[in-house]
C-alpha atoms as a PDB file:
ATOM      1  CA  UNK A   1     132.966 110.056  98.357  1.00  0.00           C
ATOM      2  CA  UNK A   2     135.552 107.839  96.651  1.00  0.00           C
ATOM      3  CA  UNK A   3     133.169 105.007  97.004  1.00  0.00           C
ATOM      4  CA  UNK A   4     130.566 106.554  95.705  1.00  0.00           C
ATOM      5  CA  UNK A   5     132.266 107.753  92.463  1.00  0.00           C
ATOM      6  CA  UNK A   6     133.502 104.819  92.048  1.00  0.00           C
ATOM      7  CA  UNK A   7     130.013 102.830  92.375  1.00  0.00           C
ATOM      8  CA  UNK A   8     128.192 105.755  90.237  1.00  0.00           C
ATOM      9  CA  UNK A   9     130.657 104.496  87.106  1.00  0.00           C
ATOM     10  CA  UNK A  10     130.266 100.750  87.779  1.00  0.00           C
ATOM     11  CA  UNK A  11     126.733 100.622  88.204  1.00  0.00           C
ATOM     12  CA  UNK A  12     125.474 102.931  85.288  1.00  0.00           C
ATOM     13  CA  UNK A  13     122.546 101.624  84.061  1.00  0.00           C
ATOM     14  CA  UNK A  14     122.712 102.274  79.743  1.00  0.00           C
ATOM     15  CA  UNK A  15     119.040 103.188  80.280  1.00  0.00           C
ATOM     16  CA  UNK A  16     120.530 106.299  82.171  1.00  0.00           C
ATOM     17  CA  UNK A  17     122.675 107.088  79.336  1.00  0.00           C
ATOM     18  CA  UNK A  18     120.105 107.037  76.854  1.00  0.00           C
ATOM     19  CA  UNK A  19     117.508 108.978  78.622  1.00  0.00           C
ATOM     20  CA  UNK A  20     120.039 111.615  79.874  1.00  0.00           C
ATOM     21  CA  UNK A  21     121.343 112.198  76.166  1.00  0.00           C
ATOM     22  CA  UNK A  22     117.571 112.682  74.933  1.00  0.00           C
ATOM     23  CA  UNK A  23     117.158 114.952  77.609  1.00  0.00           C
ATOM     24  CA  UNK A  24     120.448 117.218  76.816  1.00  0.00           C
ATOM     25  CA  UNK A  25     119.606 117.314  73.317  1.00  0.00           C
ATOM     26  CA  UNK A  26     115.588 118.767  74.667  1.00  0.00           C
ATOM     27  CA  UNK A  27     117.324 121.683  76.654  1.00  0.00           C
ATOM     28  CA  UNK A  28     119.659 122.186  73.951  1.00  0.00           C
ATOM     29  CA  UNK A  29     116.927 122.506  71.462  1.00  0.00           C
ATOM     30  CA  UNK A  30     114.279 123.651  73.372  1.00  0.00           C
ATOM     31  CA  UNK A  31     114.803 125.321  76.998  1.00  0.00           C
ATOM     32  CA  UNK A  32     117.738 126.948  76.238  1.00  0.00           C
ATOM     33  CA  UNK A  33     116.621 128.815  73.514  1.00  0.00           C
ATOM     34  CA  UNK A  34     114.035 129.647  75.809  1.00  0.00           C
ATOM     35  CA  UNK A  35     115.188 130.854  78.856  1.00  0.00           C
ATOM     36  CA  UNK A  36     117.885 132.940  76.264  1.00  0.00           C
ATOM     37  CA  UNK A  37     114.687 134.387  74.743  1.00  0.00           C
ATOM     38  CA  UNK A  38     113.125 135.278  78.366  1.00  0.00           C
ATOM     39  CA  UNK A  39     116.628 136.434  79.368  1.00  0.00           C
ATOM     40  CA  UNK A  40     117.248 139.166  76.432  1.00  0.00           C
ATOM     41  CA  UNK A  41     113.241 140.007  76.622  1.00  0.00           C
ATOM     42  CA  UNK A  42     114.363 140.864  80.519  1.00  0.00           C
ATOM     43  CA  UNK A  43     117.060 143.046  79.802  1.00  0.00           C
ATOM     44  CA  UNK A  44     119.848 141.103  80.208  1.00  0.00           C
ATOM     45  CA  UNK A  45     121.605 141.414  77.319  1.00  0.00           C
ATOM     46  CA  UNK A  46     124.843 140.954  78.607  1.00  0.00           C
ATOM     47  CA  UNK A  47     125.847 137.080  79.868  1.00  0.00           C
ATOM     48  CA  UNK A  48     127.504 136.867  82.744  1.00  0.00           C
ATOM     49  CA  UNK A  49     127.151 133.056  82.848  1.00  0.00           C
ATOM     50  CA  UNK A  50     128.708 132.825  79.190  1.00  0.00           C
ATOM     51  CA  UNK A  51     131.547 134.646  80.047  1.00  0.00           C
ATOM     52  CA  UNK A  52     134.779 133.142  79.839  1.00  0.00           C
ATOM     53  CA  UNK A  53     135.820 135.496  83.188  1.00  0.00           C
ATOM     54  CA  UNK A  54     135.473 139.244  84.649  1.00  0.00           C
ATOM     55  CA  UNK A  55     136.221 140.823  87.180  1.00  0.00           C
ATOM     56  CA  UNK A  56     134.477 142.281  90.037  1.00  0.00           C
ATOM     57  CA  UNK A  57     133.718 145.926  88.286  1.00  0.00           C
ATOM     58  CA  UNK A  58     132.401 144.254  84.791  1.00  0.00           C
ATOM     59  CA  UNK A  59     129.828 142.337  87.629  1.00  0.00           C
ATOM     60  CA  UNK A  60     129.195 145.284  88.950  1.00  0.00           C
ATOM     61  CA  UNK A  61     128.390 147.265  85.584  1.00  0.00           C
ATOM     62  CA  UNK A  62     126.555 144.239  84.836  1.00  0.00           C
ATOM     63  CA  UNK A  63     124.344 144.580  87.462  1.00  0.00           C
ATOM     64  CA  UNK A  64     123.802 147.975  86.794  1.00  0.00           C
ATOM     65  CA  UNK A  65     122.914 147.677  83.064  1.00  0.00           C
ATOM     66  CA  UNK A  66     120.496 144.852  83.831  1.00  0.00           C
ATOM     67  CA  UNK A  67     118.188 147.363  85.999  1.00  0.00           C
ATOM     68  CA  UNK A  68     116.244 146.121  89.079  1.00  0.00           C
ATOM     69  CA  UNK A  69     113.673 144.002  87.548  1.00  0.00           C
ATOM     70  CA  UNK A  70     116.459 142.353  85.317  1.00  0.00           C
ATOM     71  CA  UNK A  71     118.419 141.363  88.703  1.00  0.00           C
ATOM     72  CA  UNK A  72     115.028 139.974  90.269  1.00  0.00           C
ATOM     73  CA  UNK A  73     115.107 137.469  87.099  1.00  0.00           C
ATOM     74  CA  UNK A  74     118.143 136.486  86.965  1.00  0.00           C
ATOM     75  CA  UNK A  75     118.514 135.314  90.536  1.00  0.00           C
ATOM     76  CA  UNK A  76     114.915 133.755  89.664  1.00  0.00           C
ATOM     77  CA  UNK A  77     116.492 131.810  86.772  1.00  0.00           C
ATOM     78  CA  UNK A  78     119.484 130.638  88.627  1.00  0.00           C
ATOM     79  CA  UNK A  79     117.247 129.445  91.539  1.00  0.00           C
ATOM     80  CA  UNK A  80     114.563 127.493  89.411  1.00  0.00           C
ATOM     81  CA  UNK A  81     116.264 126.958  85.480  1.00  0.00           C
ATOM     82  CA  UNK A  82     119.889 126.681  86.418  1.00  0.00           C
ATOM     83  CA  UNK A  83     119.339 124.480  89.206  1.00  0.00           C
ATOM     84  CA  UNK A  84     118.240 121.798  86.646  1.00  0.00           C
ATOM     85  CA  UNK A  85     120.576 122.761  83.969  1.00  0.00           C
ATOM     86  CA  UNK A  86     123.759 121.792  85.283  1.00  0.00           C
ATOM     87  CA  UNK A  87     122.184 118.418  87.111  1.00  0.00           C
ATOM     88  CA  UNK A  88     121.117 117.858  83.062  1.00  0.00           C
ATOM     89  CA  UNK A  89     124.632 118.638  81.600  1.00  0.00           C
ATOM     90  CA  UNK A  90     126.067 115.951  84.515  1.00  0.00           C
ATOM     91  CA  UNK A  91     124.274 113.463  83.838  1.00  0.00           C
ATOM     92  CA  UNK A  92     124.465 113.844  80.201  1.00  0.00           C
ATOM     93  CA  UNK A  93     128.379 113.703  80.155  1.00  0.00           C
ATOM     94  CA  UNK A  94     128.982 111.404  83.101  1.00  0.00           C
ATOM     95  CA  UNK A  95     126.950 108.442  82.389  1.00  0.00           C
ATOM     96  CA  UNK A  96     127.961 108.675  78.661  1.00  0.00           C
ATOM     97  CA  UNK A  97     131.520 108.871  79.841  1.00  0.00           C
ATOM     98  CA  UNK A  98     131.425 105.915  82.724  1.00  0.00           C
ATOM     99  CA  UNK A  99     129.315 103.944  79.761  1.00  0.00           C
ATOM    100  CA  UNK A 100     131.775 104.363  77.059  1.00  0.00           C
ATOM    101  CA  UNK A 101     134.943 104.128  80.273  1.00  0.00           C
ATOM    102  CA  UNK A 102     133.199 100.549  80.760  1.00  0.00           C
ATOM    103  CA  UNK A 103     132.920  99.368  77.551  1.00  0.00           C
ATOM    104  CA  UNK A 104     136.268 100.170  76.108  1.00  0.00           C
ATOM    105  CA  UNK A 105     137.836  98.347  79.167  1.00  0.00           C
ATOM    106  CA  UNK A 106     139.843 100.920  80.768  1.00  0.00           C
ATOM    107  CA  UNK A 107     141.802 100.527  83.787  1.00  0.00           C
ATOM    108  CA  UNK A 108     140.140 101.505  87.087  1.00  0.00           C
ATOM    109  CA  UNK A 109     143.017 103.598  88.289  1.00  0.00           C
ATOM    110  CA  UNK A 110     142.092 106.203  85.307  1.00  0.00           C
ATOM    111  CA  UNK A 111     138.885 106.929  86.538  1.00  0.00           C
ATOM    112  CA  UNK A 112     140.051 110.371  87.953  1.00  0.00           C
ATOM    113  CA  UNK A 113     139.143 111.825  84.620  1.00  0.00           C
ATOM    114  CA  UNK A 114     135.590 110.743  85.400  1.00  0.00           C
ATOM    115  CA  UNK A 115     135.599 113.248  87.708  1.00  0.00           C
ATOM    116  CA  UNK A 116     135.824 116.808  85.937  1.00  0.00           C
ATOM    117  CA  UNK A 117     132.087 116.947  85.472  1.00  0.00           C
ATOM    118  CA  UNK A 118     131.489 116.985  89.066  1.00  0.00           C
ATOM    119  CA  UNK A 119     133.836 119.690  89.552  1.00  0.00           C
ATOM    120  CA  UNK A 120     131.961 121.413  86.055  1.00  0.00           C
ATOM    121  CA  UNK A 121     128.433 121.271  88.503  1.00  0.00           C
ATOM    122  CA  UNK A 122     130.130 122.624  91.860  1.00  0.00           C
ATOM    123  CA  UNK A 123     131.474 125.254  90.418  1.00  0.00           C
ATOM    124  CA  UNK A 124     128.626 126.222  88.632  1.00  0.00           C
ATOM    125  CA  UNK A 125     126.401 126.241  91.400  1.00  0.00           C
ATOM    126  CA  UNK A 126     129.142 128.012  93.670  1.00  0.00           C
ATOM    127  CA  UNK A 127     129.059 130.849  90.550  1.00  0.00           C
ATOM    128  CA  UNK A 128     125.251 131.042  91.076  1.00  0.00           C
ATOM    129  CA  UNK A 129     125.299 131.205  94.453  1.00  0.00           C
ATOM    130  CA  UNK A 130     128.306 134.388  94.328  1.00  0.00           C
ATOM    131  CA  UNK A 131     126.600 136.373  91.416  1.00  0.00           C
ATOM    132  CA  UNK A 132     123.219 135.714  92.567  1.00  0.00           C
ATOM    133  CA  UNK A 133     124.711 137.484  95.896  1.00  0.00           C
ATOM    134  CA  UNK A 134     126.253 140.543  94.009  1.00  0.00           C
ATOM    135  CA  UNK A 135     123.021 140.812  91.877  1.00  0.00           C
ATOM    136  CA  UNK A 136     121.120 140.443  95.287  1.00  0.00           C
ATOM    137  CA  UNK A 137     123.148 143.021  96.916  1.00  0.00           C
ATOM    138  CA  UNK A 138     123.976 145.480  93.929  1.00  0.00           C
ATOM    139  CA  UNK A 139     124.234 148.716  94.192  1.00  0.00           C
ATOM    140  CA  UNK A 140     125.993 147.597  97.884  1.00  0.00           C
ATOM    141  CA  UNK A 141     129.149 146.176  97.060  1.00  0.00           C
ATOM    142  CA  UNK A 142     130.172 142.810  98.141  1.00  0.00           C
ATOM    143  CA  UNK A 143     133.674 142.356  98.173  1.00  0.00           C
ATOM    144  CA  UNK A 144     135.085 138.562  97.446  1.00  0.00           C
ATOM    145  CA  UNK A 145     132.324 137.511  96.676  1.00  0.00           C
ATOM    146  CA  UNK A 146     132.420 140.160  93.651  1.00  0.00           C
ATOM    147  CA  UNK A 147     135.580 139.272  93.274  1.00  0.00           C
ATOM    148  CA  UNK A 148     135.939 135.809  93.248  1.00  0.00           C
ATOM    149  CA  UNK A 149     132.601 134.901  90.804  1.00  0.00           C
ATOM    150  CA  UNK A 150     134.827 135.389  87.885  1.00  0.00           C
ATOM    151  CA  UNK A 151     137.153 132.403  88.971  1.00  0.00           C
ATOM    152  CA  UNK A 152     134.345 130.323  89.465  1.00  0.00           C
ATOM    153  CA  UNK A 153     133.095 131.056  86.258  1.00  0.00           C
ATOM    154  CA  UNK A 154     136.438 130.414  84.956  1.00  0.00           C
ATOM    155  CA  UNK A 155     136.915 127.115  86.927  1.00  0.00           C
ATOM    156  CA  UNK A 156     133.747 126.007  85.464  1.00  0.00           C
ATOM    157  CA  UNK A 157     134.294 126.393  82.168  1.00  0.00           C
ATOM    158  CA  UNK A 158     137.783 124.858  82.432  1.00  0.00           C
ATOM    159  CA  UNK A 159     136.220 121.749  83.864  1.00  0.00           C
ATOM    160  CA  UNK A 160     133.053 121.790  81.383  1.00  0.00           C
ATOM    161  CA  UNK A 161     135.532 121.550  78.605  1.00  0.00           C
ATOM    162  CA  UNK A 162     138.184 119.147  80.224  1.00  0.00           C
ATOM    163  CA  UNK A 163     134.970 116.995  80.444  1.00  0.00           C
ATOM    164  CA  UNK A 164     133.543 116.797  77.118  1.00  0.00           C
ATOM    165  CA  UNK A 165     137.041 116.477  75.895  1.00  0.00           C
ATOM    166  CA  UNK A 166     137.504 113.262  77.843  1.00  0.00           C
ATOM    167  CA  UNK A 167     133.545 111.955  76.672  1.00  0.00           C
ATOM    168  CA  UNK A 168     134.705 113.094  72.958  1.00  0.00           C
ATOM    169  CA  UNK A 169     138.265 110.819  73.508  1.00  0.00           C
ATOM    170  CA  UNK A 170     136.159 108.375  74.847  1.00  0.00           C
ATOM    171  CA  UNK A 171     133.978 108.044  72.059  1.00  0.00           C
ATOM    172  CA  UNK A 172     137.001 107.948  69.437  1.00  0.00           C
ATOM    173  CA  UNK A 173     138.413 105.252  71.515  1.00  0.00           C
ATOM    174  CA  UNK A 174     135.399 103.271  71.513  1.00  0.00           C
ATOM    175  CA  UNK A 175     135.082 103.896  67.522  1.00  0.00           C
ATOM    176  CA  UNK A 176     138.592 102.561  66.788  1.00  0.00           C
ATOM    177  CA  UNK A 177     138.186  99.532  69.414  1.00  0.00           C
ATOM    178  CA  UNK A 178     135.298  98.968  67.814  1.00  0.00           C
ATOM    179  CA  UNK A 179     136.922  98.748  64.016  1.00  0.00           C
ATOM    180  CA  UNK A 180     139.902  96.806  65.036  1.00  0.00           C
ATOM    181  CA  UNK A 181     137.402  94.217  66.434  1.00  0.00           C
ATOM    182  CA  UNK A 182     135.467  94.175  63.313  1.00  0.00           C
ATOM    183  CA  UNK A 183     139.022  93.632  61.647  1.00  0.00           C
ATOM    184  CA  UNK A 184     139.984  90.807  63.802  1.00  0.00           C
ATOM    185  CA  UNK A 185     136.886  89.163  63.274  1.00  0.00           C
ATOM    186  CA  UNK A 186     136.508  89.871  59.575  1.00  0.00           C
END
């Protein structure tokens, strides 16, 4: 796995970079506004994946408040949209990040904080997979798995932002490497 992180950062094609930042900005303008439309027009008023955490009775009232048919799609949108979602966020943020890692020149034993994007996607699938369960399940309780989808939720969140943190540093660093080089050469 190592090796493979490591190759996935050296051999980032910019082509990659570009085409995965054209197709953020699409979902962002376009499919997410979207699937939030088809969401609220569903009865799901309430967003469980936007949460920053609950616990396993706010899932559970949740549930409730979304009504059968609002259950049925929202374990159909985590099984068709947010499969793709999070594979677009990823690549967005990781192949910008290994790009702009590259070309500043940083040291390869930093790399580590390449990383907090693929924790961002596992635990957002592992949230899917836990609330898609409860919603699955509901009114039968499930217990950990109720109770545990919060902290996945959480996790993911904390690792969504630790990585577009790092991207955002990386860019910053890239900006003032690239005006002290203009300075030098000036």
């Amino acid at each position: 796995m190592k090796k493979l992180f490591h190759f996935s950062i050296d051999k980032m094609p910019y082509w990659l970079g570009l085409g995965s930042t054209l197709l953020f900005a699409f979902f962002i303008a376009v499919i997410l506004p979207d699937q939030s439309a088809q969401a609220i027009a569903n009865g799901l008023s309430e967003s469980i994946d936007t949460s920053w955490f609950y616990n396993a009775a706010s899932l559970y009232r949740i549930a409730e408040s979304y009504g059968e048919s609002g259950r049925a799609f929202y374990i159909q949108q985590r099984w068709t949209f947010d499969l793709v979602w999070p594979v677009v966020y990823f690549l967005f943020i990781f192949s910008l990040s290994s790009l702009f890692y590259k070309s500043i020149g940083l040291s390869k034993m930093n790399r580590w904080i390449l990383s907090f994007s693929w924790f961002a996607i596992f635990f957002d699938y592992i949230e899917n997979i836990f609330v898609s369960l409860v919603m699955l399940n509901y009114p039968n309780p499930t217990p950990l798995i109720a109770d545990f989808a919060g902290t996945f939720t959480s996790l993911k969140w904390i690792f969504l932002g630790m990585s577009f943190i790092v991207l955002f540093l990386l860019i910053i660093l890239k900006i003032v490497q690239f005006i002290l080089w203009n300075r030098k050469t000036a």
